[in-house]
N, C-alpha and C. Protein backbone atom coordinates (compact mmCIF):
# COMPACT_ATOMS: atom_id res chain seq x y z
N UNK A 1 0.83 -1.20 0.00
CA UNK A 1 0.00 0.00 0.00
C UNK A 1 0.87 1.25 0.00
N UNK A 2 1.83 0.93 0.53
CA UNK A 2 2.80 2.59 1.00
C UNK A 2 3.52 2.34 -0.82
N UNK A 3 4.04 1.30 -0.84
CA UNK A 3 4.69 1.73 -2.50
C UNK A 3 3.36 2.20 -3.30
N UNK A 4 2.53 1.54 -3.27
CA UNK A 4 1.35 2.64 -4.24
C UNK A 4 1.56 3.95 -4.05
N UNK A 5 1.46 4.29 -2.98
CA UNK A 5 0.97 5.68 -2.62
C UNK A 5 2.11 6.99 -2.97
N UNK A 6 3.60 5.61 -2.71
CA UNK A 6 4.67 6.93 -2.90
C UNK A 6 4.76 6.27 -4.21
N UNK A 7 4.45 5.82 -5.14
CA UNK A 7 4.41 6.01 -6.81
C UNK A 7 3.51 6.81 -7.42
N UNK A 8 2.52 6.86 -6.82
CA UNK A 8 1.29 7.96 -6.97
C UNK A 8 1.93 9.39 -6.78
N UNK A 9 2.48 9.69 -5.99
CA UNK A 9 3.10 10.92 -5.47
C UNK A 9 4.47 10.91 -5.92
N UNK A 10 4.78 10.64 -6.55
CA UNK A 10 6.03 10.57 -7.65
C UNK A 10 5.67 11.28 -8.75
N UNK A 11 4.22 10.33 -9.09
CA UNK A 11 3.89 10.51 -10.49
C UNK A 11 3.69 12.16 -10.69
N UNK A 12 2.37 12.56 -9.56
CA UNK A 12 2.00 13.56 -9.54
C UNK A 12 2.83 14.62 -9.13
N UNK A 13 4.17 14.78 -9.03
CA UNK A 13 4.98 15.39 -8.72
C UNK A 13 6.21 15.67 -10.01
N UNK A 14 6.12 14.72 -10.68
CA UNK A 14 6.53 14.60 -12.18
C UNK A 14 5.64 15.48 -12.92
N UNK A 15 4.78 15.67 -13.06
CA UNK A 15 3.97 16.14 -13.69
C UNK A 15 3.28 17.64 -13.22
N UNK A 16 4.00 17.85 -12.27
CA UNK A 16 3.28 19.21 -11.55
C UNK A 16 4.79 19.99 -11.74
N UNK A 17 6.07 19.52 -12.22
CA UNK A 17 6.97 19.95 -12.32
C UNK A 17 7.31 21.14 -14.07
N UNK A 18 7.10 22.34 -13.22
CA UNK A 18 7.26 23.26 -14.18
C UNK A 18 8.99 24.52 -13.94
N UNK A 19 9.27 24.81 -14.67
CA UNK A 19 10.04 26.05 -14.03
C UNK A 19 9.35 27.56 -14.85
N UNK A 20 9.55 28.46 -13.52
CA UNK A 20 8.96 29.73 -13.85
C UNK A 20 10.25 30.87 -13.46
N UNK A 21 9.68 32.34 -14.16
CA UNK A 21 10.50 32.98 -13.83
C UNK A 21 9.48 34.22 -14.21
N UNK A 22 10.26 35.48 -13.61
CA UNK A 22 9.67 36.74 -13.67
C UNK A 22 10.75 37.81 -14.02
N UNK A 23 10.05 38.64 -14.67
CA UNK A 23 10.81 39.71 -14.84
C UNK A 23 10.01 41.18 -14.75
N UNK A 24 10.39 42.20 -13.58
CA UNK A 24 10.02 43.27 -13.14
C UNK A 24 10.99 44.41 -14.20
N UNK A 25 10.45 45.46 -14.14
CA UNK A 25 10.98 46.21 -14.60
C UNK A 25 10.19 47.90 -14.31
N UNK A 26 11.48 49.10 -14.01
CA UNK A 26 10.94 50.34 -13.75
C UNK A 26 10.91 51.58 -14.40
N UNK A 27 9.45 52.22 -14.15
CA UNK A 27 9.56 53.33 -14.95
C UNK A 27 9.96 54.71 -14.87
N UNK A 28 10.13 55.35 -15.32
CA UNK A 28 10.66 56.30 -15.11
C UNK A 28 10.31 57.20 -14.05
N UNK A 29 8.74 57.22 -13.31
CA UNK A 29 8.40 57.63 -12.67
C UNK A 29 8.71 56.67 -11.34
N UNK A 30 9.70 55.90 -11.44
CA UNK A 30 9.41 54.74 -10.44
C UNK A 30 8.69 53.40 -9.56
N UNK A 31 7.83 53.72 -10.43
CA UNK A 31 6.74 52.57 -10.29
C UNK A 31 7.56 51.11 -10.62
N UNK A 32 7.40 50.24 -9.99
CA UNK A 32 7.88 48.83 -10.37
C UNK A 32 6.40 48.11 -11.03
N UNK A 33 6.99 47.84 -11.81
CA UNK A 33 6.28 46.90 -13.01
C UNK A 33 6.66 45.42 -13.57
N UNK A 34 5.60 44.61 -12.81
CA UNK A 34 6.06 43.03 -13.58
C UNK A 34 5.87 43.11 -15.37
N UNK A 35 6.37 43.18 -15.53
CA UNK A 35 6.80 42.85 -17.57
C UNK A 35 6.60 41.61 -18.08
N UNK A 36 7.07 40.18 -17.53
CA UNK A 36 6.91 39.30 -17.91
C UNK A 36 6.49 38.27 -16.85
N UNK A 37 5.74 37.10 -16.97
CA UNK A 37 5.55 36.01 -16.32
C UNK A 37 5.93 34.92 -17.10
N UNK A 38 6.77 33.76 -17.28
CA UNK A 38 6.31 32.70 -17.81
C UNK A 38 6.91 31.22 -17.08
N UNK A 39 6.03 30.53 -17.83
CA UNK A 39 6.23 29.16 -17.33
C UNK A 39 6.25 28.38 -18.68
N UNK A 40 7.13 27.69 -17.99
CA UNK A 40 7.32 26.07 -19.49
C UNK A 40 7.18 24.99 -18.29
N UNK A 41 6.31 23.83 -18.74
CA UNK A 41 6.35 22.27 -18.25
C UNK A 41 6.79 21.76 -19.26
N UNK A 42 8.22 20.63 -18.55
CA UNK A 42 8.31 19.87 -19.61
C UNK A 42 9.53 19.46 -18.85
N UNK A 43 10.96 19.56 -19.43
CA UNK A 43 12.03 19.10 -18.60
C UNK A 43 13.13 20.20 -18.23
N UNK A 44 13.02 20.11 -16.95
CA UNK A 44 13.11 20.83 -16.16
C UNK A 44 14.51 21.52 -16.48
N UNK A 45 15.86 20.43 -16.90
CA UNK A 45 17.01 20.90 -17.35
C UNK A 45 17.19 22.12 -18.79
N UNK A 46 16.05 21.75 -19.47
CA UNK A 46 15.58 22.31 -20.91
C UNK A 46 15.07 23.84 -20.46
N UNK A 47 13.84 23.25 -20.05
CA UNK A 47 12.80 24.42 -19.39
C UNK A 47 13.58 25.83 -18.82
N UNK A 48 14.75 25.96 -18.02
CA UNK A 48 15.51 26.54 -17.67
C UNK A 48 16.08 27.86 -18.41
N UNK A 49 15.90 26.59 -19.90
CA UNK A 49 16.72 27.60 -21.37
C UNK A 49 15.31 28.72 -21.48
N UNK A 50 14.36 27.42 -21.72
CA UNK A 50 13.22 28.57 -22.25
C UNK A 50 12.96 29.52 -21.42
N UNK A 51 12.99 29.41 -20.29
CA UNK A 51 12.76 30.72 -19.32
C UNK A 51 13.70 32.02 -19.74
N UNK A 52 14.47 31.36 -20.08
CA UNK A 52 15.86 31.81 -19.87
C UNK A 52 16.01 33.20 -21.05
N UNK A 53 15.35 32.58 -22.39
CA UNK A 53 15.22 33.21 -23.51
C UNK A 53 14.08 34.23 -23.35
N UNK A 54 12.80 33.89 -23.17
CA UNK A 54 11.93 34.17 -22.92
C UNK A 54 12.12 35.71 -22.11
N UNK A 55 12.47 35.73 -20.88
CA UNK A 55 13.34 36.67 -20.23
C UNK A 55 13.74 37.67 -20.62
N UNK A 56 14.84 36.94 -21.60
CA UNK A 56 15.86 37.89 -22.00
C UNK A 56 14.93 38.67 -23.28
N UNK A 57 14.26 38.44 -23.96
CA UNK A 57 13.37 39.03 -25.04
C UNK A 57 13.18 40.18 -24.03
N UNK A 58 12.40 39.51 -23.27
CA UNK A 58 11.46 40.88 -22.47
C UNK A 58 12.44 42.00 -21.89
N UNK A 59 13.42 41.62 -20.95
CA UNK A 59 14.23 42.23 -20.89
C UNK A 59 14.58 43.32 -21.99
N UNK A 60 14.82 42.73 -23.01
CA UNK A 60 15.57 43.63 -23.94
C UNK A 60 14.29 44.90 -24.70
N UNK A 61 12.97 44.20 -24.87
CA UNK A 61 11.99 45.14 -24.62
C UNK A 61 11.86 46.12 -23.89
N UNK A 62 11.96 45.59 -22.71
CA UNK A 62 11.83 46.37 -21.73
C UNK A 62 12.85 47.87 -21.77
N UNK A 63 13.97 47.44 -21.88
CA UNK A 63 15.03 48.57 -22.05
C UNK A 63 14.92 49.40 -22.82
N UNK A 64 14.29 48.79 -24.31
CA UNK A 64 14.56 49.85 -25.28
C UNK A 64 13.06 50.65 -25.58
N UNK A 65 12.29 50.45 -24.82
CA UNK A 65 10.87 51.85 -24.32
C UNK A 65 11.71 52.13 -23.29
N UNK A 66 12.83 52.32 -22.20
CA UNK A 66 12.99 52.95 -21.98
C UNK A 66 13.31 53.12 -20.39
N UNK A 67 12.74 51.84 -20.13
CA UNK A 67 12.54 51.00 -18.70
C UNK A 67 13.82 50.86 -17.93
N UNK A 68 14.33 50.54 -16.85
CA UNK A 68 15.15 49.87 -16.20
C UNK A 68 14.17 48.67 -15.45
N UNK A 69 15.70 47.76 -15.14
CA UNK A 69 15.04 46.06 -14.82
C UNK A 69 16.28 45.83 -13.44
N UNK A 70 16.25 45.33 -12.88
CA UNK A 70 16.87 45.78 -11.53
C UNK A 70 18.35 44.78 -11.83
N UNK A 71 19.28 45.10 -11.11
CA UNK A 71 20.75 44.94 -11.37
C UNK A 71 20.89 43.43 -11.67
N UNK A 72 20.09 42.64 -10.70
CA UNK A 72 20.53 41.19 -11.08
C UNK A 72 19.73 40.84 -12.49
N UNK A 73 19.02 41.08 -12.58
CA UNK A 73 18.61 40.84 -14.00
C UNK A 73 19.14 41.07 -15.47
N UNK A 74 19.88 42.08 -15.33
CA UNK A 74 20.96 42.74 -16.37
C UNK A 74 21.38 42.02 -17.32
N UNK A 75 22.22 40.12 -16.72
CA UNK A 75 23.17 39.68 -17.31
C UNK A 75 21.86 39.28 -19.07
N UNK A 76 20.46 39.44 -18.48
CA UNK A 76 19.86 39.00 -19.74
C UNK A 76 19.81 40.20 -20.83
N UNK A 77 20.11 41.26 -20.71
CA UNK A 77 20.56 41.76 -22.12
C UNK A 77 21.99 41.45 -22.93
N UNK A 78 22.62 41.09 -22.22
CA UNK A 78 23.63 40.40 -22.99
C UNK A 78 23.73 39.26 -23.87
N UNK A 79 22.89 38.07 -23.24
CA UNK A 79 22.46 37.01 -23.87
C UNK A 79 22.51 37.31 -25.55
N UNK A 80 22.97 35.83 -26.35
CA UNK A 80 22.60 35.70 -27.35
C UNK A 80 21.57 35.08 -28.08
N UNK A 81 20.56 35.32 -28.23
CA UNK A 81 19.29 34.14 -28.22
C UNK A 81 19.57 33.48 -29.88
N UNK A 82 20.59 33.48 -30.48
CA UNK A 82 20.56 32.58 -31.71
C UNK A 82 20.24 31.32 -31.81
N UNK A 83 19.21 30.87 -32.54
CA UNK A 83 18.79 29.53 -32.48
C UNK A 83 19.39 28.66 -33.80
N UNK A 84 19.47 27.41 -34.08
CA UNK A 84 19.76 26.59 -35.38
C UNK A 84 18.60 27.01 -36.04
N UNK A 85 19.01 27.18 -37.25
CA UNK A 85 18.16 26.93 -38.70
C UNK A 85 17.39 25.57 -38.58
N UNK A 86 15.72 25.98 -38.96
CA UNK A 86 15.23 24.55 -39.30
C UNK A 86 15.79 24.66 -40.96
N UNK A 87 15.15 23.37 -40.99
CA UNK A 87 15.58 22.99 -42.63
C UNK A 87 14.86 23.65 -43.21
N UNK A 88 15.54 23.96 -44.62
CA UNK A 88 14.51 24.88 -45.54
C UNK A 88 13.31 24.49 -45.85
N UNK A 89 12.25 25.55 -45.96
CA UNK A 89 10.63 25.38 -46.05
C UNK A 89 10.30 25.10 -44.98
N UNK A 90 11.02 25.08 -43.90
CA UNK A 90 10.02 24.25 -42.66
C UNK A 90 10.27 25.11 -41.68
N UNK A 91 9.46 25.05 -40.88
CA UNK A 91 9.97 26.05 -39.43
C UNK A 91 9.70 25.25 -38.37
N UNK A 92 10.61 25.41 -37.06
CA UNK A 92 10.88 24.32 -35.55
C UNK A 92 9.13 24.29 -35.59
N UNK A 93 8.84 22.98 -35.24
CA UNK A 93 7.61 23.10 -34.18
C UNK A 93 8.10 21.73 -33.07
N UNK A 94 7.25 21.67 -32.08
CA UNK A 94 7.90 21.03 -30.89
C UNK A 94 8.28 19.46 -31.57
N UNK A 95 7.74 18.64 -32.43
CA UNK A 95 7.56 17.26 -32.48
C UNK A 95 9.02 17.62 -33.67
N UNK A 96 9.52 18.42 -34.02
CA UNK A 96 10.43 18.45 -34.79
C UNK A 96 11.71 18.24 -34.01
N UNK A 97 11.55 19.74 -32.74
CA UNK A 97 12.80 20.02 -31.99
C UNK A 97 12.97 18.94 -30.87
N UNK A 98 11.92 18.41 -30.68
CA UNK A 98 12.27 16.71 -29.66
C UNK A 98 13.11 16.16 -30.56
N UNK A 99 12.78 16.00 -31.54
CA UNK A 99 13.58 15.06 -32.33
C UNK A 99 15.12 15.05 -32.26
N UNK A 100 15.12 16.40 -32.50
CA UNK A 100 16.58 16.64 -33.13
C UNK A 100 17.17 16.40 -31.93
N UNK A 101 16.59 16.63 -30.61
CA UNK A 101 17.32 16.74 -29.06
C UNK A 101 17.02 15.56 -29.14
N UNK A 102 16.40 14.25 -28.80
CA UNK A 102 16.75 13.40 -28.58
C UNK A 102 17.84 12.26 -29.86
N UNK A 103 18.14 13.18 -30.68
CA UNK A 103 19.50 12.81 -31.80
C UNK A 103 20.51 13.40 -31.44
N UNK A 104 20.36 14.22 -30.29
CA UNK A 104 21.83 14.67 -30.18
C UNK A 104 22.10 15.80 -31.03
N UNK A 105 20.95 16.40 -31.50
CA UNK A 105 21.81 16.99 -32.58
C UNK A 105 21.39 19.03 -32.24
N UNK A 106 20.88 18.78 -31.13
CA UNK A 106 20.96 20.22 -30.18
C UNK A 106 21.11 19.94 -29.02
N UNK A 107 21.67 20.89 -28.05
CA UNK A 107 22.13 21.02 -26.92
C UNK A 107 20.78 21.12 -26.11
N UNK A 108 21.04 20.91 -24.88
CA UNK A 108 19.74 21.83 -23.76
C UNK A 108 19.26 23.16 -24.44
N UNK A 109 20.56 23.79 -24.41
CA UNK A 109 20.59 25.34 -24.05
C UNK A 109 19.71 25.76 -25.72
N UNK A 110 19.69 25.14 -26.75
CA UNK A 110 19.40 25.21 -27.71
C UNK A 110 17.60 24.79 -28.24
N UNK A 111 17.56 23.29 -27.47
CA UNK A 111 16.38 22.90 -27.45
C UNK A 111 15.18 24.12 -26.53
N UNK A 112 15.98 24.43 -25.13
CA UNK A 112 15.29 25.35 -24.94
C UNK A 112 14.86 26.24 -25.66
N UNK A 113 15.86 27.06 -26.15
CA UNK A 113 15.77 28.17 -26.77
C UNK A 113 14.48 28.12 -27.79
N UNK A 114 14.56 26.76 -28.38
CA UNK A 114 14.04 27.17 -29.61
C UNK A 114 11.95 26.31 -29.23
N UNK A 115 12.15 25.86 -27.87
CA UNK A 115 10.77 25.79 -27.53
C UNK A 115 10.28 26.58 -27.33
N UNK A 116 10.51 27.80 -26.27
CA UNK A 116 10.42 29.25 -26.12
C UNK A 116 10.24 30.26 -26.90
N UNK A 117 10.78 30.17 -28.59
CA UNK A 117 10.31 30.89 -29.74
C UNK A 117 9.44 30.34 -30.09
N UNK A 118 9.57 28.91 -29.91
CA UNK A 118 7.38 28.04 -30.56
C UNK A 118 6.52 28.97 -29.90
N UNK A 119 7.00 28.46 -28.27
CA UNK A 119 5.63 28.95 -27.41
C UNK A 119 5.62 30.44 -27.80
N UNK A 120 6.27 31.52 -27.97
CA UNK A 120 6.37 33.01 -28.40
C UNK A 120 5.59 32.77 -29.32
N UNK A 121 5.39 31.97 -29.88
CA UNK A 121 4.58 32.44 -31.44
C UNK A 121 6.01 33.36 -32.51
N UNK A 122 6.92 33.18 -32.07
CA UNK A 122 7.81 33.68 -33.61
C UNK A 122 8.77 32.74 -33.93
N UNK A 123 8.13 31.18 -33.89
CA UNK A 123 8.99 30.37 -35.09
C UNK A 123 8.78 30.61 -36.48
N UNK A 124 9.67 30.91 -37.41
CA UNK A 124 9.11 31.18 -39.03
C UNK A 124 10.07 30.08 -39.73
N UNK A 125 9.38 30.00 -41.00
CA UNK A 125 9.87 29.42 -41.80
C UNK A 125 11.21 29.57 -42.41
N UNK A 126 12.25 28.72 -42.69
CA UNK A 126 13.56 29.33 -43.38
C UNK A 126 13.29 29.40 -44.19
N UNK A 127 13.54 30.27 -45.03
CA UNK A 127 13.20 30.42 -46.66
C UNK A 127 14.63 30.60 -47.29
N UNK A 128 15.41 29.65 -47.16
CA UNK A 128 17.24 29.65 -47.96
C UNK A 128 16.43 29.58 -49.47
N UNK A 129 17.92 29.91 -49.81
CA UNK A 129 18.11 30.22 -51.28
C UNK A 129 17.93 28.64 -51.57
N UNK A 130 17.63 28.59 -52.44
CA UNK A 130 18.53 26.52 -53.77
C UNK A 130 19.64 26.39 -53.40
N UNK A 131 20.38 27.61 -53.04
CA UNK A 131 22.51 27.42 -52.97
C UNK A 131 22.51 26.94 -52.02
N UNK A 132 21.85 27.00 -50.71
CA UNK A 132 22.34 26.91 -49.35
C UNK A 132 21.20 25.56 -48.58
N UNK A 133 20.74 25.23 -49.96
CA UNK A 133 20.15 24.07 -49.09
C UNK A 133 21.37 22.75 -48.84
């Protein structure tokens, strides 16, 4: 009975496992302002990235209307959010970018990244030339 119960509470603890993050930011009049909220479920080592990107977008929004975002937050305007090219004609969607991560053939920091532009709504299509396919 007790192994049921702590597999049950495993399970549901697997599955309630999200990472979140926030980003405040101030205006000129001083007012503090939350800017961003988000959350990704999924894996937790990954999830990290997408926060991570996610963030740093806003962040960098945030700055250029004009805002300040408080000191520890900073290191996310630096960030590079470059993601891999999908293949031509096609653009990442999630059943693509599992793929390629479980081939090895993106990093965490990458898979994140590029779940975080799905969920954004600005994955686009590559449109390469004929030369560069």
């Amino acid at each position: 009975m007790i192994h049921r119960f702590l597999s049950i509470f495993a399970v549901l603890f697997l599955l309630s496992a999200c990472t979140t993050g926030k980003l405040y930011y101030t205006k000129t009049s001083g007012e503090r302002v939350l800017g961003c909220d988000v959350e990704f479920v999924g894996l937790p080592s990954v999830d990290k990235f997408a926060v991570e990107y996610a963030l740093s977008l806003c962040a960098k929004s945030s700055v250029k209307k004009g805002y300040s975002i408080d000191k520890e937050k900073e290191y996310l305007l630096t960030l590079e959010l470059q993601i891999p090219e999908s293949k031509c004609g096609e653009s990442w969607n999630h059943k693509l970018v599992k793929e390629h991560y479980r081939a090895g053939k993106l990093s965490k920091k990458e898979y994140g990244y590029i779940v975080a532009n799905i969920d954004l709504g600005l994955a686009a299509v590559n449109k390469c030339s004929p030369i560069t396919k």
